[in-house]
Protein backbone atom coordinates (compact mmCIF):
# COMPACT_ATOMS: atom_id res chain seq x y z
CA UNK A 1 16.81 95.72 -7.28
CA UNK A 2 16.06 98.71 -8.79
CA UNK A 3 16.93 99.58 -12.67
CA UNK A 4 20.27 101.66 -11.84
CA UNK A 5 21.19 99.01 -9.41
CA UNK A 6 20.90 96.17 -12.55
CA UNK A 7 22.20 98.50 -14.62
CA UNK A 8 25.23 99.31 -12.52
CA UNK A 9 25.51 95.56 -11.74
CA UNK A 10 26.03 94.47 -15.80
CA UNK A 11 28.47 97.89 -16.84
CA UNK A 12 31.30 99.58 -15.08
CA UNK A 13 31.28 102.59 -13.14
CA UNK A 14 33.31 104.36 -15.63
CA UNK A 15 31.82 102.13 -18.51
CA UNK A 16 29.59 105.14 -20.96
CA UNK A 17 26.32 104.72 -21.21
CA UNK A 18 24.88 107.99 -22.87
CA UNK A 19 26.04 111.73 -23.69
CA UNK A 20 24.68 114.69 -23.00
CA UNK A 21 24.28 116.49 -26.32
CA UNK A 22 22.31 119.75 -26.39
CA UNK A 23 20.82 119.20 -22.89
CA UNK A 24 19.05 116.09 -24.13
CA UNK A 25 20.60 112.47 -23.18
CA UNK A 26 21.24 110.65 -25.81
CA UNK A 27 22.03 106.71 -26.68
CA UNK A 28 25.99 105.82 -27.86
CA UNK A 29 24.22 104.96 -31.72
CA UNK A 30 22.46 107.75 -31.92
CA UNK A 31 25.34 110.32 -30.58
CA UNK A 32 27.34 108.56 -33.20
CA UNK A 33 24.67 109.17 -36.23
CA UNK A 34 23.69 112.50 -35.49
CA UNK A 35 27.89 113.73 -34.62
CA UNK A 36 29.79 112.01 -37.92
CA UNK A 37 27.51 113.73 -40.60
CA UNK A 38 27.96 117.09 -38.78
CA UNK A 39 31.82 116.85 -38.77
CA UNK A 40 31.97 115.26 -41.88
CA UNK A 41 33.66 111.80 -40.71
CA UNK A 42 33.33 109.58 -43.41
CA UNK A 43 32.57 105.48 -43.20
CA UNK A 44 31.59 106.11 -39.34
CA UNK A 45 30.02 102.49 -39.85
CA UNK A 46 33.88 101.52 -38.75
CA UNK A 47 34.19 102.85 -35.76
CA UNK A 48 33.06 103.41 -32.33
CA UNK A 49 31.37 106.35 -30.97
CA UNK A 50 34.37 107.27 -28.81
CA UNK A 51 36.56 106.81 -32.05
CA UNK A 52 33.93 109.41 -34.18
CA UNK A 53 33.93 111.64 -31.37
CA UNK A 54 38.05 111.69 -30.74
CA UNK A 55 38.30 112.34 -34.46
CA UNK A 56 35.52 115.34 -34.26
CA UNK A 57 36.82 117.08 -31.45
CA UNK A 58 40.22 116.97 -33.05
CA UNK A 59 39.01 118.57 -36.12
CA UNK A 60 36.99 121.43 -34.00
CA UNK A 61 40.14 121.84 -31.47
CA UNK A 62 37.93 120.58 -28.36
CA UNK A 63 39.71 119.04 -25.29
CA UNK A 64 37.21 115.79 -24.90
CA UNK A 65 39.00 115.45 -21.14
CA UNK A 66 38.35 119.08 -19.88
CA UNK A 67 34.55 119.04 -20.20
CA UNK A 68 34.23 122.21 -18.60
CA UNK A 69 36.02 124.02 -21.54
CA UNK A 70 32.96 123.48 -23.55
CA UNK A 71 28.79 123.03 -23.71
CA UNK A 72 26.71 119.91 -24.12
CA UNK A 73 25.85 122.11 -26.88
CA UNK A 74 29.27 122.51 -28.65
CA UNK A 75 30.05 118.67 -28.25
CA UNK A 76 28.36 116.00 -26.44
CA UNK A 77 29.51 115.31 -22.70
CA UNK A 78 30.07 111.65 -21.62
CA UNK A 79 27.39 110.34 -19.48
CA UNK A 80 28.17 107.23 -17.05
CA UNK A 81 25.55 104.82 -15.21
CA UNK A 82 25.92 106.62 -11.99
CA UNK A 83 25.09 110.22 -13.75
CA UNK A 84 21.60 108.46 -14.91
CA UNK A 85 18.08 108.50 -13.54
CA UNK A 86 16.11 105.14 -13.13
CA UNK A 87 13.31 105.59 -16.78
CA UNK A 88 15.87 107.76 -18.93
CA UNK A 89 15.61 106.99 -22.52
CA UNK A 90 17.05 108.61 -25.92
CA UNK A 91 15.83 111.60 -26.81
CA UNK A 92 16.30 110.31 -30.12
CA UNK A 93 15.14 107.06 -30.23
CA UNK A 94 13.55 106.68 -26.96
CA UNK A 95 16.07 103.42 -26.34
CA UNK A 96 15.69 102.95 -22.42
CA UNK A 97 19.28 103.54 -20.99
């Protein structure tokens, strides 16, 4: 079984694994530490990543569900297991995805 095929097998199809953010894929922790400092979200240890994110694009005015009204480098696109190549990792942390 190859590691998409495992992968696929423990999440969901429309289960997130990573963003794309910048034209780098990056982990849900990381996308989470590197987004609430920049829009100034404060005790992000609270929530989820979706949760920081909802609350960012609200205060820019981005639509979260019409990804192609903005770039990877203007917010971070969701990334699911299907969109994923077997060996990606963080470009952060290097966490295999």
């Amino acid at each position: 079984m190859t590691t998409s095929a495992k992968r696929e097998a423990l999440l969901g199809a429309t289960d997130i694994i990573a963003y794309y953010y910048g034209e780098k894929t990056v982990c849900p922790d990381c996308t989470k530490d590197l987004a609430a400092p920049y829009y100034l979200i404060d005790s992000p240890e609270s929530f989820s990543t979706e949760q920081v994110l909802d609350e960012a694009a609200k205060t820019v005015g981005i639509n979260r569900h019409d990804e192609d009204s903005y770039t990877s480098y203007e917010f971070p696109k969701v990334l699911y297991p299907d969109d994923l190549a077997d060996g990606e990792h963080c470009f952060v942390c290097a966490r295999p995805l």
